[in-house]
Protein backbone atom coordinates (compact mmCIF):
# COMPACT_ATOMS: atom_id res chain seq x y z
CA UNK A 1 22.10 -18.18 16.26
CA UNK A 2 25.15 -16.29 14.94
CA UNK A 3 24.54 -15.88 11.40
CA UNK A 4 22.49 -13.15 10.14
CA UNK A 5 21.00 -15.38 7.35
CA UNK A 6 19.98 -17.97 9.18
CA UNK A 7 18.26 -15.46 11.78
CA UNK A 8 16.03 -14.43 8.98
CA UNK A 9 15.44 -17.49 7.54
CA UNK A 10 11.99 -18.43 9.17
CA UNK A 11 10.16 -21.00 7.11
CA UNK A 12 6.48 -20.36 8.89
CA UNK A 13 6.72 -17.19 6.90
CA UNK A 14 6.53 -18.55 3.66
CA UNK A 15 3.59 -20.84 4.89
CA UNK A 16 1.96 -18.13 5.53
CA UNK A 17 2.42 -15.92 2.86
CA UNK A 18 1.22 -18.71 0.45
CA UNK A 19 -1.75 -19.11 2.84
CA UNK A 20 -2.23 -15.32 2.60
CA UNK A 21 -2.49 -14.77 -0.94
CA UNK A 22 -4.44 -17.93 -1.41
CA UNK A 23 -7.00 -16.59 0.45
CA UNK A 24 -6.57 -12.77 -0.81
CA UNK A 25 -7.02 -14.22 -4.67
CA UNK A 26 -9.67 -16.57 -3.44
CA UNK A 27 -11.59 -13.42 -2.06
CA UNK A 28 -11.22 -11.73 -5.43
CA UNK A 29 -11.55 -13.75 -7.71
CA UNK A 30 -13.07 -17.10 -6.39
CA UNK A 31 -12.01 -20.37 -8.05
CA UNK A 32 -9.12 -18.97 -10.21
CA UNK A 33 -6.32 -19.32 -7.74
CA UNK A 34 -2.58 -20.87 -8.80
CA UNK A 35 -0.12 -21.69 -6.28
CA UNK A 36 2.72 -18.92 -7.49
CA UNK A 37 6.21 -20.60 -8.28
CA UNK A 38 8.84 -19.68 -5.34
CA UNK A 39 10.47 -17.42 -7.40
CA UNK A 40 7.28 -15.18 -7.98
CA UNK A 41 5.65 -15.15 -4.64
CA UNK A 42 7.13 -12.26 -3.17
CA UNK A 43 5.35 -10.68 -6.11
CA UNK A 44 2.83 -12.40 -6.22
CA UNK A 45 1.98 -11.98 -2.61
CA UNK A 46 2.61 -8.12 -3.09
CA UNK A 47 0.08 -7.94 -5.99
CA UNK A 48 -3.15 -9.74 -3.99
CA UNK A 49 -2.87 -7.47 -1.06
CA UNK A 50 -2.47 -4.35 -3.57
CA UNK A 51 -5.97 -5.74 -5.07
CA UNK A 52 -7.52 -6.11 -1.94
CA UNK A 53 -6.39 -2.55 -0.92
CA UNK A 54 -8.12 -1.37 -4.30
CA UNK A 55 -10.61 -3.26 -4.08
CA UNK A 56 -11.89 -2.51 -0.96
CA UNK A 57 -11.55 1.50 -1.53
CA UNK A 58 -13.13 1.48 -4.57
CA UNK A 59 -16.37 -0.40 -2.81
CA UNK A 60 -16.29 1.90 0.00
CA UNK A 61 -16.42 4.38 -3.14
CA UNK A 62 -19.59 2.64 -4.94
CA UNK A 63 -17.20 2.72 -7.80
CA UNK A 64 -17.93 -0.80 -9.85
CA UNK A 65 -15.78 -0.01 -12.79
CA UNK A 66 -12.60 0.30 -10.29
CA UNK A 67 -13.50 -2.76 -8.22
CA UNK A 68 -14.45 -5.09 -11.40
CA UNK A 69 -10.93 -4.00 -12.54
CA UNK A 70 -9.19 -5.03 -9.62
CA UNK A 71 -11.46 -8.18 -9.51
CA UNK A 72 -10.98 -9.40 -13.17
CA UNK A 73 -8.36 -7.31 -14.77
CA UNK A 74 -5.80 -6.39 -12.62
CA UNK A 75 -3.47 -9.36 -12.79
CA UNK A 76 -2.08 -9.27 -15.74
CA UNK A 77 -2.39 -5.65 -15.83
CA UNK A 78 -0.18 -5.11 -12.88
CA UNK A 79 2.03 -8.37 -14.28
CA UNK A 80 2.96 -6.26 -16.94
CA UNK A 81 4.66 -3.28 -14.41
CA UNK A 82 7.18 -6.21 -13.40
CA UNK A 83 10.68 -6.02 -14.91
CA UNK A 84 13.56 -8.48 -14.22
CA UNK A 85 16.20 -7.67 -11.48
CA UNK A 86 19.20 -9.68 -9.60
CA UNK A 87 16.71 -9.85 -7.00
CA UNK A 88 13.63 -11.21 -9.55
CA UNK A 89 10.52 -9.66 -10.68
CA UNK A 90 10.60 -6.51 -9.17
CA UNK A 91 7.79 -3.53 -9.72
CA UNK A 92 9.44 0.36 -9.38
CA UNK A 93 7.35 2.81 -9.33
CA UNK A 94 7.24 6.75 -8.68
CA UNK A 95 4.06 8.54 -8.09
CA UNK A 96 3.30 12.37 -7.43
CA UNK A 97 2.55 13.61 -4.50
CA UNK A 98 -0.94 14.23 -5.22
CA UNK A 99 -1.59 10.38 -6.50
CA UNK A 100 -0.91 9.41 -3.08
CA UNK A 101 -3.67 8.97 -1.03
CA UNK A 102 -4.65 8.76 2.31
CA UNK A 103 -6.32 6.31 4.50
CA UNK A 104 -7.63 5.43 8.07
CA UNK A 105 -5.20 2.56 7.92
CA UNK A 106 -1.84 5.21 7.85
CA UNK A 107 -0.40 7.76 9.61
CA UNK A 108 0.95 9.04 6.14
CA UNK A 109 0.02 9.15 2.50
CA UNK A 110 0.60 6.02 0.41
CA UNK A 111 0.24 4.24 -2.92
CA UNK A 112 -2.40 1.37 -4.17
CA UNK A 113 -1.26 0.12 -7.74
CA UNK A 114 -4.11 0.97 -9.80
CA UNK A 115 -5.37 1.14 -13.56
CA UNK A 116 -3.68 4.57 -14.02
CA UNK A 117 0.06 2.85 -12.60
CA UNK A 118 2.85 3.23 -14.99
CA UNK A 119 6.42 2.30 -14.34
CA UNK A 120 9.15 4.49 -12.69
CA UNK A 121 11.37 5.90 -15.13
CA UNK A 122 14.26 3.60 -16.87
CA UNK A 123 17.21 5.71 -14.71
CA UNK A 124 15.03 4.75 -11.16
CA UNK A 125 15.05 1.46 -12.21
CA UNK A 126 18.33 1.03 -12.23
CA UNK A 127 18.79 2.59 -9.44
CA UNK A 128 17.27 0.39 -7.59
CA UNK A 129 19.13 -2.76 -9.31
CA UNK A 130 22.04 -0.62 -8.28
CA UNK A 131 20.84 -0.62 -5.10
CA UNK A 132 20.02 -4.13 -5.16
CA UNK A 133 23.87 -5.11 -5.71
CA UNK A 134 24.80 -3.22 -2.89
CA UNK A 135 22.44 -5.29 -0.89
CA UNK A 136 24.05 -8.83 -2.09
CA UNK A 137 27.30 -8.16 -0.86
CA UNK A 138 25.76 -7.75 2.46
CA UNK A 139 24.03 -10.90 2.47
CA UNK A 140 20.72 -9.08 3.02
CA UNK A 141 19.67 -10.22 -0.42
CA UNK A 142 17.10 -12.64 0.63
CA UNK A 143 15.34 -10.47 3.00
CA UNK A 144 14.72 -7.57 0.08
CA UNK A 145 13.89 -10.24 -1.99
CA UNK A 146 11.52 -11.67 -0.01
CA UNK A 147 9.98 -8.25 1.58
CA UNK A 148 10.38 -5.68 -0.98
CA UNK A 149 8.99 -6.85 -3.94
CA UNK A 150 7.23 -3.31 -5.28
CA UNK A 151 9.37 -0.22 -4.59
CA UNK A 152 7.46 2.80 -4.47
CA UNK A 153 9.95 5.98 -4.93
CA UNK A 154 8.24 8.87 -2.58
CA UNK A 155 10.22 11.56 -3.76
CA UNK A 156 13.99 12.57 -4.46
CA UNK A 157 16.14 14.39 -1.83
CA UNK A 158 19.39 15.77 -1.73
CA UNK A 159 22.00 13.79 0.70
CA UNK A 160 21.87 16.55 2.99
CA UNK A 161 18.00 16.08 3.27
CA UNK A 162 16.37 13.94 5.96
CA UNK A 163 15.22 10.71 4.52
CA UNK A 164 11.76 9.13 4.76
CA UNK A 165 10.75 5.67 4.21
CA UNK A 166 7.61 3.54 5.80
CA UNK A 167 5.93 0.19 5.11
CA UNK A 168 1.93 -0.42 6.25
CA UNK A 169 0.82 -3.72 7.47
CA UNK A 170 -2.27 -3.62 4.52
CA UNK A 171 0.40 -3.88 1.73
CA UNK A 172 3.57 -6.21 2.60
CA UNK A 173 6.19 -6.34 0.57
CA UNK A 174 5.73 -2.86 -0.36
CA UNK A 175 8.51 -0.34 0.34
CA UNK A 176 7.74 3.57 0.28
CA UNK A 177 11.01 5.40 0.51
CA UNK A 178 12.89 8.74 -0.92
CA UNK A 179 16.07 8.34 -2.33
CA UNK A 180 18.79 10.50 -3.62
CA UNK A 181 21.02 9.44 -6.40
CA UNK A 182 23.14 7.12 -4.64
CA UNK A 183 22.07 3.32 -4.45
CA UNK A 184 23.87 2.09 -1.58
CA UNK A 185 21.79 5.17 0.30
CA UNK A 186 18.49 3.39 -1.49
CA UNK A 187 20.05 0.26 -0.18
CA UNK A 188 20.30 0.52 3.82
CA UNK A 189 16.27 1.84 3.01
CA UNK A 190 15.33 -0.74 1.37
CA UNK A 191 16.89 -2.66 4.22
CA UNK A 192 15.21 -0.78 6.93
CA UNK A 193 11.46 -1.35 5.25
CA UNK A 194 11.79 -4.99 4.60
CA UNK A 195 13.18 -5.28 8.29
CA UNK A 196 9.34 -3.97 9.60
CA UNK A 197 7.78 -6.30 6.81
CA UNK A 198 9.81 -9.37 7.93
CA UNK A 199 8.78 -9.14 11.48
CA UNK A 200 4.80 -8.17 10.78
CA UNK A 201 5.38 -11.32 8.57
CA UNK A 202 6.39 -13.45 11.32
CA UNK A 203 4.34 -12.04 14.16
CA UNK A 204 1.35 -12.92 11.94
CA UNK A 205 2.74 -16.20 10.98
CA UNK A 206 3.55 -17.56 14.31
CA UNK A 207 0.18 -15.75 15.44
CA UNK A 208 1.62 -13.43 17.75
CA UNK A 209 0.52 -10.37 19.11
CA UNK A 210 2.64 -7.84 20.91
CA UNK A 211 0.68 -6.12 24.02
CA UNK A 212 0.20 -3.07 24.40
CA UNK A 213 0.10 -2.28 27.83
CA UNK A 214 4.01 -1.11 28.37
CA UNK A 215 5.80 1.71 27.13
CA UNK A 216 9.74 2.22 26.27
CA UNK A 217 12.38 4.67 25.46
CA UNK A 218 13.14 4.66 21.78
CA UNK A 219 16.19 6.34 21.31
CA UNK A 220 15.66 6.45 17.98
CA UNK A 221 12.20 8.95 18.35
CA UNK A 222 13.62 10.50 21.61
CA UNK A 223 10.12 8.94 23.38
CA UNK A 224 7.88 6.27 24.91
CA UNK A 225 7.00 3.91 22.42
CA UNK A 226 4.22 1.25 22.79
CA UNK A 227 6.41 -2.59 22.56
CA UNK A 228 5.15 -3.08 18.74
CA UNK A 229 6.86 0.18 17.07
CA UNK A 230 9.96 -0.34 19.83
CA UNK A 231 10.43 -3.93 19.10
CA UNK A 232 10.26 -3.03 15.22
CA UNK A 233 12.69 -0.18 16.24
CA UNK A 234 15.18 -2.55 17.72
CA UNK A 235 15.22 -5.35 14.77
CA UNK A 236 14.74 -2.68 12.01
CA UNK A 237 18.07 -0.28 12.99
CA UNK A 238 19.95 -2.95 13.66
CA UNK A 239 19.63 -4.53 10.18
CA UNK A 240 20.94 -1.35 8.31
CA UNK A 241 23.77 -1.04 11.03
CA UNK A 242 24.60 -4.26 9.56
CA UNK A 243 24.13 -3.45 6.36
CA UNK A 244 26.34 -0.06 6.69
CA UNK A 245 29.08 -1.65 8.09
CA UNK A 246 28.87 -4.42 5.07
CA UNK A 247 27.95 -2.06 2.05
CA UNK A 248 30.68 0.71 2.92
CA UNK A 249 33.22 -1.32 2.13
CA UNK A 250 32.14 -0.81 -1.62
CA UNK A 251 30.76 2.49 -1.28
CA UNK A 252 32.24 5.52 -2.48
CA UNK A 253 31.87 8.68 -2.35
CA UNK A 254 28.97 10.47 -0.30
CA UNK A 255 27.56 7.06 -0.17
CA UNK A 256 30.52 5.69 2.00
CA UNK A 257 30.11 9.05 3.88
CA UNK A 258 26.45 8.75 4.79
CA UNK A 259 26.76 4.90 5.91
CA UNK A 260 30.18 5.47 8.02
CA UNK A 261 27.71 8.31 9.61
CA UNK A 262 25.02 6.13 10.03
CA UNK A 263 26.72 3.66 11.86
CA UNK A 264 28.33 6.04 13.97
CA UNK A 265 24.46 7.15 14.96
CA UNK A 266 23.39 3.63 15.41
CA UNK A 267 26.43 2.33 18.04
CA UNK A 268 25.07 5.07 20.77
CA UNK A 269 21.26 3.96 20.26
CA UNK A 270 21.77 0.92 20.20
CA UNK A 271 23.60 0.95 23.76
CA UNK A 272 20.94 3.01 24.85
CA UNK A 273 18.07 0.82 24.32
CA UNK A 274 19.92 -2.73 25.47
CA UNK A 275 18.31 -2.76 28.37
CA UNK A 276 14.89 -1.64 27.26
CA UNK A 277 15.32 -4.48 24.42
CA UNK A 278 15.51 -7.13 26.96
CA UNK A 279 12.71 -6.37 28.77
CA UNK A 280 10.59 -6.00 26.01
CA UNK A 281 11.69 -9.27 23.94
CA UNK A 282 10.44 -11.29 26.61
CA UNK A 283 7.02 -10.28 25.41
CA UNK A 284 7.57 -12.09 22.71
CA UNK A 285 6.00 -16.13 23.65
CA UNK A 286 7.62 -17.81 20.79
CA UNK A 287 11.44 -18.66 21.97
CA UNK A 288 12.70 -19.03 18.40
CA UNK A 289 11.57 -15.64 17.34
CA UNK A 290 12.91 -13.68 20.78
CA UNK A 291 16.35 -15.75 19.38
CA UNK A 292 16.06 -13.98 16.16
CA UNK A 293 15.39 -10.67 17.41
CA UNK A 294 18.47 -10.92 20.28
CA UNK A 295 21.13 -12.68 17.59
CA UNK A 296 19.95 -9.45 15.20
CA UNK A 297 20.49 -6.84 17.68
CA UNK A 298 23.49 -8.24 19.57
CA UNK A 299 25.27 -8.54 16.38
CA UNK A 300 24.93 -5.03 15.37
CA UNK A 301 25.81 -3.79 18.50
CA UNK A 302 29.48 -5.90 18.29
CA UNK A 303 30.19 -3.70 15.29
C-alpha cells in the first residue's frame, strides 16, 4: 500500500461515524435523527459528540437550563458557527484561557461548544483556509476534512515558541492547537491532530483495543510509552513529515524554515523508533490496519 491516500482511506470509518452520531443524536434528542449528507458529516459528527460532552457536564452540574439547551437548541445554534471553507463547513473558534475547562477525561484544559460560543475572529479564519490550501497540495486534504472539522485556536505564539496542539477521544474531529501567523505552520498541526483522530476512529471502528501491558521508547517524549500513545506517536509524526516535505515546496519564508527543520527532527526519530514500531504494530489483530500504519511510517522515513 504505497499511496498515502489510499492508506487513509478506510471505509469502516465512515460506517462508524454515521453509526456514532446516530446514536449520539438518538441519545439527545430521541426520534429526531437525519442521516447527515456526506459532505456534512464530519460536522455533523463533530457537533453530536460536542452535545453529549455538554450535555453530560451540565447534568453532572444539576444545571437544566444548560442541558435542555444542548438537548433542544443546540443544533441550529451551533449550525450557525459553521462558515464555508475549501475543505467544507468548517467551525473556528478561539476561546480564553479561562473558558477552557477542565475535566477527568484530559490531561489538559479544553473546549465544549456551548451557548456562550462565538466565532474566531474573520483574520483566524482565514488563516485556517490558508492553512487549509497548504494542506491540498499535500494530498492530506481528505484526512483534515474528515478529522478536523471544528478548529479550536488555543492561543497565539511566536515561531520561536514551542507549539502545543492535542485532540481527546470525547470530542473527534476536534483540533486544539496554537498557531502563529503562518498557515503552513497551522497546517502540519492540523495534520498532526487529525492523524490521532483518524486512528482512535479506526481502532474504534474495527473494534480494536491496544493492550496495555508493554512499554516503548518514544523518541519523540524521550520515555516509555504505553503501545496506545507510541503507536499514535509513530502514525501521527510521520504524517506531518510527509506533509513538511510536501508543503515546503510552497512555503516561504519562516514557514519553509520551520518545516525544512521539522523534517530534519523527524528523519533521526523516526530511525530511532523502527524497531520499536515493529514490535508494537503486531499488536495490532487487524492485518489491513498494521498495513496502514507500516505503508505511513515507512514512507516518511524514505524522505
Amino acid at each position: 500500500m504505497n499511496d498515502i491516500a489510499a492508506a487513509l482511506d478506510l471505509d469502516a470509518i465512515a460506517v462508524h461515524r454515521r453509526e456514532r452520531t446516530a446514536a449520539a443524536l438518538t441519545l439527545l434528542d430521541p426520534g429526531s435523527v437525519l442521516p447527515p449528507d456526506d459532505e456534512d458529516l464530519p460536522l455533523t459528527y463533530a457537533l453530536a459528540h460536542h452535545r453529549l460532552e455538554g450535555a453530560e457536564n451540565a447534568a453532572r452540574r444539576r444545571d437544566t437550563t444548560t442541558l435542555d439547551w444542548y438537548r433542544n437548541t443546540a443544533a441550529p445554534a451551533l449550525a450557525r458557527l459553521a462558515h464555508s471553507t475549501r475543505l467544507g463547513p468548517r467551525i473556528v473558534i478561539a476561546p480564553n484561557e479561562d473558558e477552557m475547562i477542565r475535566g477527568p477525561h484530559s490531561d489538559t484544559p479544553y473546549y465544549v461548544l456551548g451557548p456562550d460560543t462565538t466565532s474566531a475572529a474573520q483574520s483566524l479564519a482565514a488563516l485556517a483556509d490558508n492553512a487549509f490550501g497548504h494542506i491540498a497540495v499535500t494530498g492530506l486534504d481528505e484526512l483534515v476534512e474528515a478529522h478536523a472539522a471544528v478548529i479550536c485556536l488555543t492561543g497565539r505564539r511566536s515561531p520561536d515558541q514551542t507549539l502545543r496542539s492535542f485532540a481527546i477521544t470525547r470530542l473527534p474531529a476536534t483540533v486544539f492547537t496554537n498557531h502563529t501567523d503562518d498557515a503552513a505552520v497551522l497546517g502540519r498541526d492540523l495534520v498532526h491532530e487529525a492523524a490521532h483522530n483518524w486512528l482512535n476512529d479506526a481502532l474504534a471502528a474495527l473494534h480494536i483495543t491496544i493492550p496495555d501491558g508493554e512499554t516503548y521508547f518514544s523518541p519523540w517524549r524521550g520515555t516509555q510509552r504505553p503501545a496506545y500513545g507510541f503507536l499514535h506517536a509513530c502514525f501521527a509524526f510521520p504524517l506531518t513529515m510527509i506533509y513538511a516535505a510536501r508543503a515546503r515546496l510552497d512555503a516561504t519564508g519562516a514557514g519553509n524554515a520551520v518545516l525544512a527543520d521539522h523534517e530534519r527532527q523527524q528523519r533521526p526519530r523516526l530511525d530511532a523508533a523502527q524497531d520499536d514500531f515493529t514490535r508494537a504494530v503486531k499488536l495490532i489483530p487487524d492485518p489491513g490496519l498494521r498495513e496502514r500504519l507500516d505503508s505511513v511510517f515507512q514512507h516518511a522515513r524514505t524522505l
